[in-house]
C-alpha atoms as a PDB file:
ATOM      1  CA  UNK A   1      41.769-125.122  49.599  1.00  0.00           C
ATOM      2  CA  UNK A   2      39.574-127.779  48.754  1.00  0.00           C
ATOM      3  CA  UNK A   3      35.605-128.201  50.007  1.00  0.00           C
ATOM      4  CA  UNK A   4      36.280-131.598  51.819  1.00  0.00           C
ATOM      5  CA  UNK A   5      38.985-129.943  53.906  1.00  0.00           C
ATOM      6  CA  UNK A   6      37.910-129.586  57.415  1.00  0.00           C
ATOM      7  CA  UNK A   7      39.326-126.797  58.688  1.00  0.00           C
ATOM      8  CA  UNK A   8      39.190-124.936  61.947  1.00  0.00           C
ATOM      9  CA  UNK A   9      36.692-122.380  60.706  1.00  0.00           C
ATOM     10  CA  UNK A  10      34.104-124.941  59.168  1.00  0.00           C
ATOM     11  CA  UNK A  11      34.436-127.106  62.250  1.00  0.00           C
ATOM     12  CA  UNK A  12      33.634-123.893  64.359  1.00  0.00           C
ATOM     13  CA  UNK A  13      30.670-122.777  61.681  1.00  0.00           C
ATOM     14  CA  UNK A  14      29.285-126.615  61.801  1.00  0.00           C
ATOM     15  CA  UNK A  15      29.923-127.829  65.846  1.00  0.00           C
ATOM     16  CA  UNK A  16      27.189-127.996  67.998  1.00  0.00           C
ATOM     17  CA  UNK A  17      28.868-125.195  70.027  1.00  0.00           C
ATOM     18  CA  UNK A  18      26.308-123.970  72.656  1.00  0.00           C
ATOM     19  CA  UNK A  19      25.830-120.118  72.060  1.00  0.00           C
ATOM     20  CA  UNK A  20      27.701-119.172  75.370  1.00  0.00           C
ATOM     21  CA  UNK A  21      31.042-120.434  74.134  1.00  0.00           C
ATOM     22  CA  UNK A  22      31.038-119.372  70.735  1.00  0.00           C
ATOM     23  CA  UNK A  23      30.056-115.650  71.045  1.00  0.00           C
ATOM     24  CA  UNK A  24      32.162-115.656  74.289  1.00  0.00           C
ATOM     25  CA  UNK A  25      35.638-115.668  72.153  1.00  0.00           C
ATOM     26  CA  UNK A  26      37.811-118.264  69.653  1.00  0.00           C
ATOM     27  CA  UNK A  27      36.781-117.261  66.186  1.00  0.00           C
ATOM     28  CA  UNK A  28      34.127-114.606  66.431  1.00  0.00           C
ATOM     29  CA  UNK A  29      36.465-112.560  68.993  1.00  0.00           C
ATOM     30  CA  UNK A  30      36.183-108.570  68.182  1.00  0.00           C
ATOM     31  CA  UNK A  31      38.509-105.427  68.333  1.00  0.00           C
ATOM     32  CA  UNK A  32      40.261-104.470  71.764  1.00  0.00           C
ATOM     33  CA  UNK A  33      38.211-101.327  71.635  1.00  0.00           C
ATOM     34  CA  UNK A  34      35.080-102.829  70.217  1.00  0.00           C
ATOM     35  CA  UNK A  35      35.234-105.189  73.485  1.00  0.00           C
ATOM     36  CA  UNK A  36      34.704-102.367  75.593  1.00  0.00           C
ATOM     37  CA  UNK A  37      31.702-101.031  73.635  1.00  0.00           C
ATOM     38  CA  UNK A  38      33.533 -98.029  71.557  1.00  0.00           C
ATOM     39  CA  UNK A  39      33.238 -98.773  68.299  1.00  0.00           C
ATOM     40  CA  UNK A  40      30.882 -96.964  65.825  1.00  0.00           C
ATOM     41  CA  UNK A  41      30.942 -97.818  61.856  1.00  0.00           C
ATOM     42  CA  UNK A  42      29.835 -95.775  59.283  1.00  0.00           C
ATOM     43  CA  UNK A  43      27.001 -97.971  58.805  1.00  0.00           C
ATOM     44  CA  UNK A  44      25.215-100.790  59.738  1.00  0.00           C
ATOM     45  CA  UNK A  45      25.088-102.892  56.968  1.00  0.00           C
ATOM     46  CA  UNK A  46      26.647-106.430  57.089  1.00  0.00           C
ATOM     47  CA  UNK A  47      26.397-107.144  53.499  1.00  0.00           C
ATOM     48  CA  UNK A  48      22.664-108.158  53.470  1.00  0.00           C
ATOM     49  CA  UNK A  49      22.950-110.214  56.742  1.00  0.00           C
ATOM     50  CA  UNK A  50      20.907-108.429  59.699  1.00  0.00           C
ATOM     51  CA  UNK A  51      19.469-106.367  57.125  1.00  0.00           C
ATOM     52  CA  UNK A  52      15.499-106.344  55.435  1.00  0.00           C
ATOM     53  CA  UNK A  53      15.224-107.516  51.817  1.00  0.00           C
ATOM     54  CA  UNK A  54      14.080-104.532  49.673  1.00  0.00           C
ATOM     55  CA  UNK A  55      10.958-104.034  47.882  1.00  0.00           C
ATOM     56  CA  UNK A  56      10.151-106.661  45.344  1.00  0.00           C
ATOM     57  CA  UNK A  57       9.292-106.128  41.701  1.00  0.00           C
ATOM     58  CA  UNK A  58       6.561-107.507  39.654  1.00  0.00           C
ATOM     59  CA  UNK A  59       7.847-109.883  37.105  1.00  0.00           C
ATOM     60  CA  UNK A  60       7.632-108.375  33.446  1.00  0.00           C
ATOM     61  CA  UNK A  61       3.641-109.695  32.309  1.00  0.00           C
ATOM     62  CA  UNK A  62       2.262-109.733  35.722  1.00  0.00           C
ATOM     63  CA  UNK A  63      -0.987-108.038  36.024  1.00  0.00           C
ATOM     64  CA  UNK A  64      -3.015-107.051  39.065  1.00  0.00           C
ATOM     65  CA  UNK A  65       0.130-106.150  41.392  1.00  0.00           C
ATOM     66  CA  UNK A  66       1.807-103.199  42.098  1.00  0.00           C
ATOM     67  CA  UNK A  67       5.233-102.920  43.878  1.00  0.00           C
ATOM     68  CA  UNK A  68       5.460-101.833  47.052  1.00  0.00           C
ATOM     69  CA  UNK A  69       6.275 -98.171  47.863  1.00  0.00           C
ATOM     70  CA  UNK A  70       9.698 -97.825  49.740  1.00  0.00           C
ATOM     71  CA  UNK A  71       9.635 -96.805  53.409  1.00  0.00           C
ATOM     72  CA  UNK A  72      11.295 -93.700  54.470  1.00  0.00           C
ATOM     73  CA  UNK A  73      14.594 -94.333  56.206  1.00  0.00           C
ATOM     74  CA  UNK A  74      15.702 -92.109  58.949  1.00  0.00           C
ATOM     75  CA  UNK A  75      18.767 -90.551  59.459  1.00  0.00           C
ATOM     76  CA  UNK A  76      20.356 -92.554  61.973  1.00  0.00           C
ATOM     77  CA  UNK A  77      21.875 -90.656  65.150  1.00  0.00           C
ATOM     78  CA  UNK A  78      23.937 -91.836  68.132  1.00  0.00           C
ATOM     79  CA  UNK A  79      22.780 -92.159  71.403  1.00  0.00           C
ATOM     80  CA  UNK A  80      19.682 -94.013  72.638  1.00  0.00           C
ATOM     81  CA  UNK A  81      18.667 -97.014  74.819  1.00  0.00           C
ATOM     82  CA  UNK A  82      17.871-100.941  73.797  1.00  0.00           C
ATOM     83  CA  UNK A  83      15.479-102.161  76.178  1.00  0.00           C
ATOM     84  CA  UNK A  84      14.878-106.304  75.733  1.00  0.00           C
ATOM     85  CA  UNK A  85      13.590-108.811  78.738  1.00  0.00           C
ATOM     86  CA  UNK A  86      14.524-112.117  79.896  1.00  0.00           C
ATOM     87  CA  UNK A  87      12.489-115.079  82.099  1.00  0.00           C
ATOM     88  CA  UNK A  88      16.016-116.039  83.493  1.00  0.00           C
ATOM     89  CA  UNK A  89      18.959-114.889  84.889  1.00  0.00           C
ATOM     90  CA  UNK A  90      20.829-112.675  83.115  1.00  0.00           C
ATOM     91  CA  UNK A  91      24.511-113.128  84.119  1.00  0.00           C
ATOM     92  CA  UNK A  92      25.886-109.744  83.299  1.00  0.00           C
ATOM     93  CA  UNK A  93      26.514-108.102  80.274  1.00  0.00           C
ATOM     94  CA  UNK A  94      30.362-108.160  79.968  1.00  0.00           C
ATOM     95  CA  UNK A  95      31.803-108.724  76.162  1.00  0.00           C
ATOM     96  CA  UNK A  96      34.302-111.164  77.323  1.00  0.00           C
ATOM     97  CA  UNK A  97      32.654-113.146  80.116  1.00  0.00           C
ATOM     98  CA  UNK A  98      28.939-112.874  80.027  1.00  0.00           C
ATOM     99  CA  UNK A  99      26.658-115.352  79.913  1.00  0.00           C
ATOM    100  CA  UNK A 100      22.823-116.957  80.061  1.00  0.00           C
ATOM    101  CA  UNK A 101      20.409-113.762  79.133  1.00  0.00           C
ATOM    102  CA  UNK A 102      23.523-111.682  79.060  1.00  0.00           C
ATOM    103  CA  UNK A 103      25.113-113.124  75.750  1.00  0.00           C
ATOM    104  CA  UNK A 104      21.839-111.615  73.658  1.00  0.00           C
ATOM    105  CA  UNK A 105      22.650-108.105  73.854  1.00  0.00           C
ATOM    106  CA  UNK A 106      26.259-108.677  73.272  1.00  0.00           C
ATOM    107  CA  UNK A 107      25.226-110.026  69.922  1.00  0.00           C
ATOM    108  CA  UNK A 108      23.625-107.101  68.602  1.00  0.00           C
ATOM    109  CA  UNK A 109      25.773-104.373  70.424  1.00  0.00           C
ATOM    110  CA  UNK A 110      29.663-105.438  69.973  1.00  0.00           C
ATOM    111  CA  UNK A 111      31.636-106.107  66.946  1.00  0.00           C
ATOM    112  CA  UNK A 112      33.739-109.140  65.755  1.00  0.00           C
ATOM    113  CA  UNK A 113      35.912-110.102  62.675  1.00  0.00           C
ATOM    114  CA  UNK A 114      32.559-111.349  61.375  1.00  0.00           C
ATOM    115  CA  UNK A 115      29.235-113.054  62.453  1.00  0.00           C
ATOM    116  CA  UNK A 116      26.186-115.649  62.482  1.00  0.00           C
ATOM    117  CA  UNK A 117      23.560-113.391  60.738  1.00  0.00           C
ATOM    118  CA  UNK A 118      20.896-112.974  63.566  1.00  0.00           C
ATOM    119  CA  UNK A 119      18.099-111.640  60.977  1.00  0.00           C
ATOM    120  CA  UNK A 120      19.013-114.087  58.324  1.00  0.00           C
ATOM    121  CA  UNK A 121      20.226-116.860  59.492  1.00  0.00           C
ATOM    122  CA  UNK A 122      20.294-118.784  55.480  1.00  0.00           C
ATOM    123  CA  UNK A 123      23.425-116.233  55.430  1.00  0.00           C
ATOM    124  CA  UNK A 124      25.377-118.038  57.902  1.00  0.00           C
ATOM    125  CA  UNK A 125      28.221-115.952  58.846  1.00  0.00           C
ATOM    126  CA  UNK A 126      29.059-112.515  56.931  1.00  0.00           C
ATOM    127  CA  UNK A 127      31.656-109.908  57.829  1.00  0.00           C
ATOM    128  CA  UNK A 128      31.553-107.390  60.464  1.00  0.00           C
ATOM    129  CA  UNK A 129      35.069-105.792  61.323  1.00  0.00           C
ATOM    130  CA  UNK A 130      36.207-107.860  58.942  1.00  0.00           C
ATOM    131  CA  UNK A 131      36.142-107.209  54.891  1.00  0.00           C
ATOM    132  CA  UNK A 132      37.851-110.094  53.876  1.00  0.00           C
ATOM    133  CA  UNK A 133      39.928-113.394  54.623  1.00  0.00           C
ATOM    134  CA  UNK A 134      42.436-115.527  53.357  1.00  0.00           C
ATOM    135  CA  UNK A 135      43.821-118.923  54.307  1.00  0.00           C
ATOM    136  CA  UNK A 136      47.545-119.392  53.040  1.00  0.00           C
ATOM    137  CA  UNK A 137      49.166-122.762  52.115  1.00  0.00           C
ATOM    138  CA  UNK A 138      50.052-123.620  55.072  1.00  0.00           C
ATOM    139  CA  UNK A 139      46.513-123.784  56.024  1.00  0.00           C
ATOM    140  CA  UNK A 140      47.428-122.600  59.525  1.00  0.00           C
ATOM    141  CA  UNK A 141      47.609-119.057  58.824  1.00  0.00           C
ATOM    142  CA  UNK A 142      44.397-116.952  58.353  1.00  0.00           C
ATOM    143  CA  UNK A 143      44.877-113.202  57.131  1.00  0.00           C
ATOM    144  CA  UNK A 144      41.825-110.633  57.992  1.00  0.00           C
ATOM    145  CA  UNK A 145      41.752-107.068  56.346  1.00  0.00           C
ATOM    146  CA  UNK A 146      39.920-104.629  57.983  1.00  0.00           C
ATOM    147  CA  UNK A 147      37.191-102.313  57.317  1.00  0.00           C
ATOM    148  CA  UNK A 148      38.639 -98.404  57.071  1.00  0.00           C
ATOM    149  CA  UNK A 149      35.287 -97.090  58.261  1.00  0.00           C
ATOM    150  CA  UNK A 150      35.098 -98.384  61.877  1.00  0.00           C
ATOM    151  CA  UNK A 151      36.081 -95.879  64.152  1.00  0.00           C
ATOM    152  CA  UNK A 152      36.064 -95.835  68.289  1.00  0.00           C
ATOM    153  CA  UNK A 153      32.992 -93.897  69.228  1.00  0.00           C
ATOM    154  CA  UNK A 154      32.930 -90.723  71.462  1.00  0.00           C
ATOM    155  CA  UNK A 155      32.863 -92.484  75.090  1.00  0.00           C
ATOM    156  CA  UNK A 156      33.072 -91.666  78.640  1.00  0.00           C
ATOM    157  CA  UNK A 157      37.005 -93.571  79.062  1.00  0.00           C
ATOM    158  CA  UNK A 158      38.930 -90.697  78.001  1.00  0.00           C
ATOM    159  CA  UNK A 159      39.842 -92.704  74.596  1.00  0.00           C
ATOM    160  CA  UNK A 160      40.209 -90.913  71.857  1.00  0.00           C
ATOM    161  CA  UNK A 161      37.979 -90.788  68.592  1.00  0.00           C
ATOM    162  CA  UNK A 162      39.799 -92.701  66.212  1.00  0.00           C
ATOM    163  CA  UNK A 163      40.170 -95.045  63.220  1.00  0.00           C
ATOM    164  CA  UNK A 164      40.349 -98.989  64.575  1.00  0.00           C
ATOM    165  CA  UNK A 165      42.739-100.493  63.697  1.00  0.00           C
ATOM    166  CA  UNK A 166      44.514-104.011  63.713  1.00  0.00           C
ATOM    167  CA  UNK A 167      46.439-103.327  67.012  1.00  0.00           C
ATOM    168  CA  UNK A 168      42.794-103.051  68.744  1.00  0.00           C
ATOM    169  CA  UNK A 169      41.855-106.746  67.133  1.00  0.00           C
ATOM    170  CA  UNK A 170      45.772-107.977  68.825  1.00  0.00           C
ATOM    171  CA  UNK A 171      44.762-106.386  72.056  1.00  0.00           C
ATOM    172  CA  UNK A 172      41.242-108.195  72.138  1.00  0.00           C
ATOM    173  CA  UNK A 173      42.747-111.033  71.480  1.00  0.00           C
ATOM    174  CA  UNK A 174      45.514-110.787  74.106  1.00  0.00           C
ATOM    175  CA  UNK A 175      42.889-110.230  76.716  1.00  0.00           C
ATOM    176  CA  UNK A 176      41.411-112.964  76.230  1.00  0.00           C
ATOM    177  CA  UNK A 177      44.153-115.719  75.873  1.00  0.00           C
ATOM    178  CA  UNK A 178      45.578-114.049  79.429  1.00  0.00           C
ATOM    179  CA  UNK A 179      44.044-116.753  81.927  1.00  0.00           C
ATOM    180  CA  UNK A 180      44.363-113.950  84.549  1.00  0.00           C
ATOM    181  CA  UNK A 181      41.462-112.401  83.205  1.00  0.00           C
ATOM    182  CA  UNK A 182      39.008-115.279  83.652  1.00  0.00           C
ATOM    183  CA  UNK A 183      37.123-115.270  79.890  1.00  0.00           C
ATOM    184  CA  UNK A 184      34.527-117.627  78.495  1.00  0.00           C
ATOM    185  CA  UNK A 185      37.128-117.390  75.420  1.00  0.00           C
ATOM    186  CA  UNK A 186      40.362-118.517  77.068  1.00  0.00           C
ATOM    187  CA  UNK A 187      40.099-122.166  76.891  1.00  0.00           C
ATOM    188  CA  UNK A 188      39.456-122.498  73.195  1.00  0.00           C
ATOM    189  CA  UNK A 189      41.784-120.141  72.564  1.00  0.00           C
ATOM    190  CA  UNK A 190      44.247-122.041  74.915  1.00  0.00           C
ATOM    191  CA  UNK A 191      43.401-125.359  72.563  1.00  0.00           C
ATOM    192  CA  UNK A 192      43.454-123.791  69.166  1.00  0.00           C
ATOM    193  CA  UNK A 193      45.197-120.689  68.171  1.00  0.00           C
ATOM    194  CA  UNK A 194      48.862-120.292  68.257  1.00  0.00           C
ATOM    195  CA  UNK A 195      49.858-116.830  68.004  1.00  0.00           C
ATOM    196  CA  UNK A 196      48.402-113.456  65.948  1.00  0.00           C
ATOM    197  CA  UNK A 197      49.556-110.309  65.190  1.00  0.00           C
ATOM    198  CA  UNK A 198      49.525-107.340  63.211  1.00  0.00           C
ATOM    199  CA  UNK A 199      51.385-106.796  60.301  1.00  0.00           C
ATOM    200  CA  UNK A 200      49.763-103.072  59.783  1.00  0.00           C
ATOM    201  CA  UNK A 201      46.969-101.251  60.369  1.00  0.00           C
ATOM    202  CA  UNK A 202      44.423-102.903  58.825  1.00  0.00           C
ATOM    203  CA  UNK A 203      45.460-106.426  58.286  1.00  0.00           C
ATOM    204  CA  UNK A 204      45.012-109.132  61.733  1.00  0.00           C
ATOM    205  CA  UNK A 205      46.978-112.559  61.036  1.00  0.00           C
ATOM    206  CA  UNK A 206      45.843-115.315  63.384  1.00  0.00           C
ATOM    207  CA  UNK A 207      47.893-118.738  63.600  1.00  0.00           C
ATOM    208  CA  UNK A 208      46.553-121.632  64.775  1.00  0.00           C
ATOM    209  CA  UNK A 209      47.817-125.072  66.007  1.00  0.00           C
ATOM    210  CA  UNK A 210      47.059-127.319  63.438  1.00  0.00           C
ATOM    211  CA  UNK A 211      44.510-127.030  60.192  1.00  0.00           C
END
């Protein structure tokens, strides 16, 4: 696939979508289970994206610098509580249907397929659930292989601990392309994508309508 082919993605990545509709579903949609705020990961890393740079290093012949002394990490642990603020109204905080102060903390709490890097923005988007993609020749079909270390978290639904897998991405994405359910995704969805499904455990294949 050539540069100068507009395709769905790059129209999505370049629009001037307002924030509401694009974290509220089409491309960026996450896992069934990750919608309902049960997935953990084995890390937080996004490949650099909502991550600090490291200490830098003195080029060889510099004098009068010293490099800076690592920080200590801590061992991360679950639990805890994020605590953010808002002059206006915040609209609920719903993965699927939220919107004015409520889309923020969706950002940084849910997962998707992959995502604008908040804390580096020159990024653009990097993978979350996602490891990898692939558009084939028809240039309709988009394949998505998973990452094997996302897992649902312990939670209070009676859903057990588990490896996510590709059947959780279908069932977030049938959720929100059922109009029933009254999503900010539905109508994009309704306008681009086709059908999806999953072809095993830890591959997603999304068709759209046209390139």
């Amino acid at each position: 696939m050539t540069r100068d082919e507009k395709t769905y993605w790059e129209r999505t990545a370049t629009s001037r979508l307002g924030r509401r509709r694009l974290l509220g579903g089409a491309a960026l949609a996450g896992a069934g289970a990750a919608a309902f705020g049960l997935v953990g990961c084995g890390d937080d890393d996004d490949g650099g994206g909502n991550g600090g740079g490291g200490g830098t290093t003195p080029s060889p012949g510099a004098t009068g610098t010293t490099a800076p002394q690592a920080t200590p990490t801590l061992a991360p642990k679950k639990g805890g509580t994020y605590t953010t603020g808002f002059t206006g109204t915040i609209g609920g905080v719903a993965p699927f249907s939220s919107n004015y102060g409520g889309v923020y903390p969706i950002a940084l709490s849910y997962n998707y397929l992959f995502v604008y890097s908040l804390f580096n923005p020159a990024l653009g988007y990097v993978y979350d659930l996602a490891t990898k993609h692939k558009a084939e020749a028809d240039n309709v079909t988009w394949v998505f292989n998973l990452r094997p270390d996302a897992k649902i978290a312990p939670n209070k639904y009676g859903i057990a601990e588990r490896p996510l897998d590709a059947d959780d991405v279908k069932a977030s994405f049938d959720y929100i392309a059922d109009k029933a359910n009254g999503t900010n995704g539905y109508a994009p969805f309704a306008q681009y994508f086709d059908k999806w499904d999953a072809p095993d455990k830890q591959t997603f294949r999304l068709i759209t309508k046209k390139p």
